[in-house]
PDB file of N, CA and C in Angstrom:
ATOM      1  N   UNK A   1      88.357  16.109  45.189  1.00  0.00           N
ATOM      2  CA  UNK A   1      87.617  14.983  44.693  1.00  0.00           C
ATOM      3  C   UNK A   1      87.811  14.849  43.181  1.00  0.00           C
ATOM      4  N   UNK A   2      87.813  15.880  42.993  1.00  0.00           N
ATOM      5  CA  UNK A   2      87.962  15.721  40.951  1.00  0.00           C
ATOM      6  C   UNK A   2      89.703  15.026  40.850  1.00  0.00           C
ATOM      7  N   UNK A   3      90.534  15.640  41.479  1.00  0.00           N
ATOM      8  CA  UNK A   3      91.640  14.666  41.640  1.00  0.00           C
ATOM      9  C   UNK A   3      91.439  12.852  41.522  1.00  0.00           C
ATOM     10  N   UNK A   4      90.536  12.685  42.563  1.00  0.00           N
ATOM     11  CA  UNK A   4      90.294  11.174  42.592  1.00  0.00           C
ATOM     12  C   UNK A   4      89.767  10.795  41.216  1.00  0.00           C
ATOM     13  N   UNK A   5      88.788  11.503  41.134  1.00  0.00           N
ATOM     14  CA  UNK A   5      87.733  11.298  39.736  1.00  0.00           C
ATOM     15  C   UNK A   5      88.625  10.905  38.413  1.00  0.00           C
ATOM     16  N   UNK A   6      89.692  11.628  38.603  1.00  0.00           N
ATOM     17  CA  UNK A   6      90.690  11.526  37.326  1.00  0.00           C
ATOM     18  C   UNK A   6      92.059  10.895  37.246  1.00  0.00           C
ATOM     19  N   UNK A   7      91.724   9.978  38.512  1.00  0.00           N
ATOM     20  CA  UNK A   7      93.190   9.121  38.420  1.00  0.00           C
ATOM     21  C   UNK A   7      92.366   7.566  37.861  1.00  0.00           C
ATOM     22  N   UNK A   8      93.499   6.996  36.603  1.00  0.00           N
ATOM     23  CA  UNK A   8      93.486   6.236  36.180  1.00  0.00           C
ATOM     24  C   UNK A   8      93.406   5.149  36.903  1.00  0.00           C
ATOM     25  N   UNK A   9      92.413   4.437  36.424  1.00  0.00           N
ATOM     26  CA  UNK A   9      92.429   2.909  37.075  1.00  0.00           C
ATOM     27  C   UNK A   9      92.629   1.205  36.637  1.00  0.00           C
ATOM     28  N   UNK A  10      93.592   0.713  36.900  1.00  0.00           N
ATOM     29  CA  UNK A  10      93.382  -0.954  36.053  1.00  0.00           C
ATOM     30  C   UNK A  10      93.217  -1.682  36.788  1.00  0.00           C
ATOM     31  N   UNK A  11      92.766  -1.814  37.695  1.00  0.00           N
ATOM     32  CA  UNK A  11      92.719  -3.010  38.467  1.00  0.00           C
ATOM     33  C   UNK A  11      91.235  -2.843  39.269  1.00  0.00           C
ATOM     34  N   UNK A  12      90.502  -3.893  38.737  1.00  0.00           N
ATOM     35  CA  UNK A  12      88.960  -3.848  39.474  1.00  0.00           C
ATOM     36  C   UNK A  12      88.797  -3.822  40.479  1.00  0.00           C
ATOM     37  N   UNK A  13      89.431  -4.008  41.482  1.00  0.00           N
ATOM     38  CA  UNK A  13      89.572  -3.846  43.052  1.00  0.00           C
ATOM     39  C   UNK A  13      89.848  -2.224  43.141  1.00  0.00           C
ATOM     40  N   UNK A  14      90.852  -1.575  42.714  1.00  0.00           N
ATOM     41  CA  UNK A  14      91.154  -0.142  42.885  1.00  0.00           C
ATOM     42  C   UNK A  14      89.629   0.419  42.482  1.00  0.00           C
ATOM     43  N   UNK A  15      89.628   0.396  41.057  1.00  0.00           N
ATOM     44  CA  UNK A  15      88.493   0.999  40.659  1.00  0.00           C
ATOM     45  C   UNK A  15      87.050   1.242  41.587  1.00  0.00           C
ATOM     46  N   UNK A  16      86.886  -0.390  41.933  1.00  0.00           N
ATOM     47  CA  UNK A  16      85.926   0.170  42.955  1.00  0.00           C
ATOM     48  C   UNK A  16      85.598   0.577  44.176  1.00  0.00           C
ATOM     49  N   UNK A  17      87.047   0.691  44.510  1.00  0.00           N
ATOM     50  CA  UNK A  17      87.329   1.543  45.652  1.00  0.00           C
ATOM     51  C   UNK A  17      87.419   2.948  45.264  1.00  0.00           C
ATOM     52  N   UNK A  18      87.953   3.394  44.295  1.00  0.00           N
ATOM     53  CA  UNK A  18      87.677   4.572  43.421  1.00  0.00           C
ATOM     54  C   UNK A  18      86.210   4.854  43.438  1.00  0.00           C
ATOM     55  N   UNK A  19      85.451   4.298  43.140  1.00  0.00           N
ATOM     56  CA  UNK A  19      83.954   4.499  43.040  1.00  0.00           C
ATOM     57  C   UNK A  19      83.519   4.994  44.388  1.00  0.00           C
ATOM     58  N   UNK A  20      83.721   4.061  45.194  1.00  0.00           N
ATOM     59  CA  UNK A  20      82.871   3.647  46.386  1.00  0.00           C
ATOM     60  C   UNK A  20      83.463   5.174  46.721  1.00  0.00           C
ATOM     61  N   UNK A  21      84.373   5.755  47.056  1.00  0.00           N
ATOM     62  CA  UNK A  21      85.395   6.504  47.561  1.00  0.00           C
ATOM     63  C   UNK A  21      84.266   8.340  46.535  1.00  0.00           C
ATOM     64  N   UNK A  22      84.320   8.083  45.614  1.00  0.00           N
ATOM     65  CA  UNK A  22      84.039   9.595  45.000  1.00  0.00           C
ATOM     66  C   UNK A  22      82.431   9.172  44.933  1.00  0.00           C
ATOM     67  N   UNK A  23      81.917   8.316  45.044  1.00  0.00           N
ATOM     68  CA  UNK A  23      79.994   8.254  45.514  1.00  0.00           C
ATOM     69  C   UNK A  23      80.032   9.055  46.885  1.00  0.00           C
ATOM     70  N   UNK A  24      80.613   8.381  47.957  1.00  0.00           N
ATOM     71  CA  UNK A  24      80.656   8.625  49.239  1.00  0.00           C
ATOM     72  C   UNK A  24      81.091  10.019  49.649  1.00  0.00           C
ATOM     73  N   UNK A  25      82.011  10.394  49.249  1.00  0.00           N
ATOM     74  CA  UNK A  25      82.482  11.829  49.069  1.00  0.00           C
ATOM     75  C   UNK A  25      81.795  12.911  48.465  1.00  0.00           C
ATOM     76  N   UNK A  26      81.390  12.646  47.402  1.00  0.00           N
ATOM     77  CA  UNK A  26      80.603  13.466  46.692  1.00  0.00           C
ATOM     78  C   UNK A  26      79.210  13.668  47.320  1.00  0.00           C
ATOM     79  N   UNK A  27      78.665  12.856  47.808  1.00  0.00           N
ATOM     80  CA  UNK A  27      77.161  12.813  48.164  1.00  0.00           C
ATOM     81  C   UNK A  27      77.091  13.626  49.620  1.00  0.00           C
ATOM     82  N   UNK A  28      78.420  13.444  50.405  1.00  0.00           N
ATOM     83  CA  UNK A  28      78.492  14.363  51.639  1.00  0.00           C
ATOM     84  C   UNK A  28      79.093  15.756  51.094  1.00  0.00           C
ATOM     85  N   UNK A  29      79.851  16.084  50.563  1.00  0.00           N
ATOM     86  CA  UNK A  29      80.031  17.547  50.007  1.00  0.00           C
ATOM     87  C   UNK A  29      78.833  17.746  49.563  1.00  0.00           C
ATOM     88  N   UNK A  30      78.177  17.707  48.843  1.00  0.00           N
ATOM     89  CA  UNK A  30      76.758  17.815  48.035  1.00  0.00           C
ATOM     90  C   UNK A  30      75.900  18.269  49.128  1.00  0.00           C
ATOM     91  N   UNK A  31      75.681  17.522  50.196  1.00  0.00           N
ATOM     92  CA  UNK A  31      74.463  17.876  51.416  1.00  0.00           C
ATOM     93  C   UNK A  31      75.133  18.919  52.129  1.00  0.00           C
ATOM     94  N   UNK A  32      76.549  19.002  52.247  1.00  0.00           N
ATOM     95  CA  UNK A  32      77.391  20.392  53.231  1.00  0.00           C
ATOM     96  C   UNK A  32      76.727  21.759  52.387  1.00  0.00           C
ATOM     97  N   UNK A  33      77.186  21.692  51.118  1.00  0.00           N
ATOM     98  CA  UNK A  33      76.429  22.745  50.236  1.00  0.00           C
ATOM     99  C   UNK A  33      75.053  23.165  50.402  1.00  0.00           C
ATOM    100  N   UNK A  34      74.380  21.976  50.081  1.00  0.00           N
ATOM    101  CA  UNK A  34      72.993  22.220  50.429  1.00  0.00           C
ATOM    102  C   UNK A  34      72.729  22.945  52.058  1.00  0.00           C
ATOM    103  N   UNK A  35      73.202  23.080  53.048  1.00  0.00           N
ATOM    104  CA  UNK A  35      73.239  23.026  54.072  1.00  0.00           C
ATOM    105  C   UNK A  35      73.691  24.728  54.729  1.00  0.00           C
ATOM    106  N   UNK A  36      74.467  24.995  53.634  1.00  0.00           N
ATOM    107  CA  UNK A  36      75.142  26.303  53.431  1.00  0.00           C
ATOM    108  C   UNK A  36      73.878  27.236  52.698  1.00  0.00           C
ATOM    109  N   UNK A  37      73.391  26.280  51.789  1.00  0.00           N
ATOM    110  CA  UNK A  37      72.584  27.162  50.889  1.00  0.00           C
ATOM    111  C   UNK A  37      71.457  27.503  52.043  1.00  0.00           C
ATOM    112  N   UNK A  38      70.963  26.287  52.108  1.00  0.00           N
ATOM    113  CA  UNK A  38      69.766  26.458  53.587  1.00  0.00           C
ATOM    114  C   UNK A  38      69.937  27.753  54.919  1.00  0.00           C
ATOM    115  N   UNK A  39      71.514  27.686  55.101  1.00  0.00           N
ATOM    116  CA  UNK A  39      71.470  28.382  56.382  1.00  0.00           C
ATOM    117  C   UNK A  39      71.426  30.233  55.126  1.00  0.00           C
ATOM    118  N   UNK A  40      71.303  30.352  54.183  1.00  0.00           N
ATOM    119  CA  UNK A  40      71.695  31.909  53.656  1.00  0.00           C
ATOM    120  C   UNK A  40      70.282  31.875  53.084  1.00  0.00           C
ATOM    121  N   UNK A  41      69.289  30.799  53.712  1.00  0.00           N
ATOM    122  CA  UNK A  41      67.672  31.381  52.843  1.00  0.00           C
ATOM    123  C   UNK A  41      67.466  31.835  54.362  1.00  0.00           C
ATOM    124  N   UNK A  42      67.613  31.161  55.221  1.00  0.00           N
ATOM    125  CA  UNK A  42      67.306  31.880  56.716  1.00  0.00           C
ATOM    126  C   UNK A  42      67.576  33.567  56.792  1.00  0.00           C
ATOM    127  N   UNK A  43      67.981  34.637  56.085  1.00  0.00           N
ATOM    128  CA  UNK A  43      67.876  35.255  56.214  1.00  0.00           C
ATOM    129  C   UNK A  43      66.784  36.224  56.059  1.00  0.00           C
ATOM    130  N   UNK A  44      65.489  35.269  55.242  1.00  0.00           N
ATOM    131  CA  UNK A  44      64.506  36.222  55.003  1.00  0.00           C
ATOM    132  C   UNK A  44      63.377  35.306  55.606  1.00  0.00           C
ATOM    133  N   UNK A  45      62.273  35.810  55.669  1.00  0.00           N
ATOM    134  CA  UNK A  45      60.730  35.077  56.443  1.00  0.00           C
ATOM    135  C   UNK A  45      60.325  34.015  55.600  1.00  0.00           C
ATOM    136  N   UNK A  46      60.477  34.654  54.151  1.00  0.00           N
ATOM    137  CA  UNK A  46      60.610  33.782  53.091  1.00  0.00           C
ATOM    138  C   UNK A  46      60.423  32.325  52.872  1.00  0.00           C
ATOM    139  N   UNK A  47      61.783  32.781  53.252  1.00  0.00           N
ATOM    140  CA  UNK A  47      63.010  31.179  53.414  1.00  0.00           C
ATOM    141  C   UNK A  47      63.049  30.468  54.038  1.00  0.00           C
ATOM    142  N   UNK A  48      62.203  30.773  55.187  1.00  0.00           N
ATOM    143  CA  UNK A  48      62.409  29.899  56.459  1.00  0.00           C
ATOM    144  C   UNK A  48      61.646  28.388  56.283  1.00  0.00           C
ATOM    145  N   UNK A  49      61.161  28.714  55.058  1.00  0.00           N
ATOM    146  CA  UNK A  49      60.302  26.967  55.080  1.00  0.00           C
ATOM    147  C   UNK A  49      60.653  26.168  53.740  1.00  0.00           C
ATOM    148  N   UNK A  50      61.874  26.871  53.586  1.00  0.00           N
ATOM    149  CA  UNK A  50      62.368  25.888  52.102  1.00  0.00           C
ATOM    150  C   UNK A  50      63.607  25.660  52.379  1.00  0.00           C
ATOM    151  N   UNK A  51      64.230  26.557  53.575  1.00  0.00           N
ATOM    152  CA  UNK A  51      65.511  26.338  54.135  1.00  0.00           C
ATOM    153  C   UNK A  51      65.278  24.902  55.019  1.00  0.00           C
ATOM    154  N   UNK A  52      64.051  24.790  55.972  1.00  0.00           N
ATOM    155  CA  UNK A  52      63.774  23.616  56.286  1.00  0.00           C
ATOM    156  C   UNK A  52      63.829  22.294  55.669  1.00  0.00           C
ATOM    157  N   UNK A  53      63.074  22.553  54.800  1.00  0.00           N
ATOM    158  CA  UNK A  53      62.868  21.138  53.445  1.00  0.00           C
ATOM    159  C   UNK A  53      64.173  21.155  53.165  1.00  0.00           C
ATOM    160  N   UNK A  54      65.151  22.080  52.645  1.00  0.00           N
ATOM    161  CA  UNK A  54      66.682  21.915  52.519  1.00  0.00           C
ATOM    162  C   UNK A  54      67.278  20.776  53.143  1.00  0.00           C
ATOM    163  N   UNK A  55      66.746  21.140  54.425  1.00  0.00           N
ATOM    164  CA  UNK A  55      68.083  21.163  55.348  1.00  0.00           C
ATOM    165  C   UNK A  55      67.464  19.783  55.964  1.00  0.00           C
ATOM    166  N   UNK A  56      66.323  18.850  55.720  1.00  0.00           N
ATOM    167  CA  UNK A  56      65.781  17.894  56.043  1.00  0.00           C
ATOM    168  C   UNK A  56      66.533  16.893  55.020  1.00  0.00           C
ATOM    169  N   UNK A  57      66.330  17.400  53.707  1.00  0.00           N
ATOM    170  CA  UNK A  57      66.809  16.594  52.714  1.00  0.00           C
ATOM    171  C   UNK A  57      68.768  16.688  53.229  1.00  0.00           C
ATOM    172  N   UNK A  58      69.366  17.771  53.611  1.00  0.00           N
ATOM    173  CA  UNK A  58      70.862  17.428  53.359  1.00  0.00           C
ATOM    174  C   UNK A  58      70.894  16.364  54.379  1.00  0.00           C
ATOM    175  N   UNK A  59      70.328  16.928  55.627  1.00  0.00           N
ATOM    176  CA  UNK A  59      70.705  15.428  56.346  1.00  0.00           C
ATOM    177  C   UNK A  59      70.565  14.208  56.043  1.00  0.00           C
ATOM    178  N   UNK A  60      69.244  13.565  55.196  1.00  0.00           N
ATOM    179  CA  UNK A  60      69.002  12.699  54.613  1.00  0.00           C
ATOM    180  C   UNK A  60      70.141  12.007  53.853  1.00  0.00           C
ATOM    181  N   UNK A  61      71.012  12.974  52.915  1.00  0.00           N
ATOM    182  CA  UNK A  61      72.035  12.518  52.601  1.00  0.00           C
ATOM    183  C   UNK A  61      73.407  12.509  53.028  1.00  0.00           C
ATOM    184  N   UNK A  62      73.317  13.520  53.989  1.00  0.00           N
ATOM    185  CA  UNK A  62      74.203  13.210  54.807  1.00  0.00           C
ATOM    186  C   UNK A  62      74.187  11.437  55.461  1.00  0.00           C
ATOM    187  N   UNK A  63      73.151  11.427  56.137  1.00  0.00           N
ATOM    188  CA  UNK A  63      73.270  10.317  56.719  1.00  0.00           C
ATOM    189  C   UNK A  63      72.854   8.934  55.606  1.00  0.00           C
ATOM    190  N   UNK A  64      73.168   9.007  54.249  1.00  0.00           N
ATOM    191  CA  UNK A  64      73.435   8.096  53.271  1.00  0.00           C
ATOM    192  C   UNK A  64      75.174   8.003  52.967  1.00  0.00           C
ATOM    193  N   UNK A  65      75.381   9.234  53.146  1.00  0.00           N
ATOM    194  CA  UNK A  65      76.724   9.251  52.363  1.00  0.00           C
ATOM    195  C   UNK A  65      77.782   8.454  53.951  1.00  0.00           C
ATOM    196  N   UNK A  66      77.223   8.499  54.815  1.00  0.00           N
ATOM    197  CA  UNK A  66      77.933   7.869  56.333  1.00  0.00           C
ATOM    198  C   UNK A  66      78.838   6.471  56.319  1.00  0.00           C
ATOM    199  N   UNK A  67      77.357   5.800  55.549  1.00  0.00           N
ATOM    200  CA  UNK A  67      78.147   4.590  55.557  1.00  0.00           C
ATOM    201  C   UNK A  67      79.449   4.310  53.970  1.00  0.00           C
ATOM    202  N   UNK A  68      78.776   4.770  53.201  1.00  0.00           N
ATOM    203  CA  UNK A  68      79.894   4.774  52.404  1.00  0.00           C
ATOM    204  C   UNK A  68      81.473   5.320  52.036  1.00  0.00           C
ATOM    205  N   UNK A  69      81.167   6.276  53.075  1.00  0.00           N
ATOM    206  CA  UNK A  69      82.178   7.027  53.315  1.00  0.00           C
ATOM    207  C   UNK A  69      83.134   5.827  54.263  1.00  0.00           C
ATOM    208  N   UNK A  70      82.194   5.290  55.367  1.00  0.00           N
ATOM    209  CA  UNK A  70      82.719   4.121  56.474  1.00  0.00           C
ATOM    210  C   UNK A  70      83.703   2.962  55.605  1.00  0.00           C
ATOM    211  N   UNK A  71      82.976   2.485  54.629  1.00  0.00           N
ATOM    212  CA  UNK A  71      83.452   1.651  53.266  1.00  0.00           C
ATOM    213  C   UNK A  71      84.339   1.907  52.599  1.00  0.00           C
ATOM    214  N   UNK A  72      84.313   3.447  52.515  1.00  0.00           N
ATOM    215  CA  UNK A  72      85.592   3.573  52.009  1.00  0.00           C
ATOM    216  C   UNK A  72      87.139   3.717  52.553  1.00  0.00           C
ATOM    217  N   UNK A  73      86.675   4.252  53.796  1.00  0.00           N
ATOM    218  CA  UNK A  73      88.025   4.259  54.857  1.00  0.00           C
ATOM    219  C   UNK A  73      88.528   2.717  55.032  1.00  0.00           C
ATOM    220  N   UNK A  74      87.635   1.569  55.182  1.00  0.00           N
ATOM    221  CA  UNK A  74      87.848   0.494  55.612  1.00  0.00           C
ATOM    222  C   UNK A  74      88.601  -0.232  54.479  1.00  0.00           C
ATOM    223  N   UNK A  75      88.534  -0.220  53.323  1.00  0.00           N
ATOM    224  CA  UNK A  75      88.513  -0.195  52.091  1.00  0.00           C
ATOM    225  C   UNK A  75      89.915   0.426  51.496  1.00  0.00           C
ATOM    226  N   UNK A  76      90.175   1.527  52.121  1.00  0.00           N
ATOM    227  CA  UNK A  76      91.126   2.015  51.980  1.00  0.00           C
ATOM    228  C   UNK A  76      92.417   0.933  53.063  1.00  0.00           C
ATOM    229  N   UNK A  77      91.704   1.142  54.284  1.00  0.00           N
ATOM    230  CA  UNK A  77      92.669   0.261  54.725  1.00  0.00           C
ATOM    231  C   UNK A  77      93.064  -1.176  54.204  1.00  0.00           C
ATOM    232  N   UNK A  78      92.204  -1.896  53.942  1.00  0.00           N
ATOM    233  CA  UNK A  78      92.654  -3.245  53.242  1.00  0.00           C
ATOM    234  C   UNK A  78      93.296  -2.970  52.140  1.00  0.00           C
ATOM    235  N   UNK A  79      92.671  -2.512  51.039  1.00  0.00           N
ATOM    236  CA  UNK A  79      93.776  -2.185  49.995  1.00  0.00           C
ATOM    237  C   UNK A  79      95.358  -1.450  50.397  1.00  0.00           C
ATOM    238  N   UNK A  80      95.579  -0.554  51.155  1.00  0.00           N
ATOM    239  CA  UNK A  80      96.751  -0.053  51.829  1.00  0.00           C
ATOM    240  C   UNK A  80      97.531  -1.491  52.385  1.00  0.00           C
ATOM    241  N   UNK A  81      97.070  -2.275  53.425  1.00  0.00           N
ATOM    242  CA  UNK A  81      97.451  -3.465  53.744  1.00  0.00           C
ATOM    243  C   UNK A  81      98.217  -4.173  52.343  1.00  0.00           C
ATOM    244  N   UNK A  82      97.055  -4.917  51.432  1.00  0.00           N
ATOM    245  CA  UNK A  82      97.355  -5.632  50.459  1.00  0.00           C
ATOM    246  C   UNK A  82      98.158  -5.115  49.727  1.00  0.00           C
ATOM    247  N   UNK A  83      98.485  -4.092  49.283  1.00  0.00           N
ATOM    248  CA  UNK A  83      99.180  -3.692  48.171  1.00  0.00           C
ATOM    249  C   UNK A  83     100.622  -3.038  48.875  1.00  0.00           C
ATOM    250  N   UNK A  84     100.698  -3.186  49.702  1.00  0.00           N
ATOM    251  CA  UNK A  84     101.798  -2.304  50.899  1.00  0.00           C
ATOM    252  C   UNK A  84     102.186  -0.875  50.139  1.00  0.00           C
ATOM    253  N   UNK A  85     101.013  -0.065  50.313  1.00  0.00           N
ATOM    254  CA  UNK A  85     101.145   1.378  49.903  1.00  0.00           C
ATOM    255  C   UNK A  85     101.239   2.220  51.260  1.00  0.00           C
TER     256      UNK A  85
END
């Protein structure tokens, strides 16, 4: 993703496919992490109720980052089309 993050952009159509593309991406890596972190508090009695709240919230963004991610594939395809890349 930092790849994407750091490729140059001139053309306002790319760019915000660039955007749409490292929002969408980023926000689902972000909740996988969280999700990882959640399942390694489960190891203590502790944890078991903040690993919850975790793991309530990653899905939450998981299922934000869905559609944009959808936007961006689609997105990808039209621009691929238009530009014959």
């Amino acid at each position: 993703m930092d790849a994407l993050k750091a490729v140059q952009c001139e053309n306002a159509e790319l760019c915000e496919l660039q955007r749409t593309c490292v929002e969408g991406f980023g926000q689902h890596v972000f909740a996988l992490a969280e999700t990882t972190r959640a399942k390694s508090l489960l190891t203590t009695p502790e944890g078991k109720a903040e690993a919850a709240r975790i793991l309530d919230f990653a899905q939450s963004e998981l299922a934000q980052a869905a559609p944009k991610l959808n936007h961006c594939a689609e997105a990808q395809g039209v621009t691929k089309r238009k530009y014959k890349l």
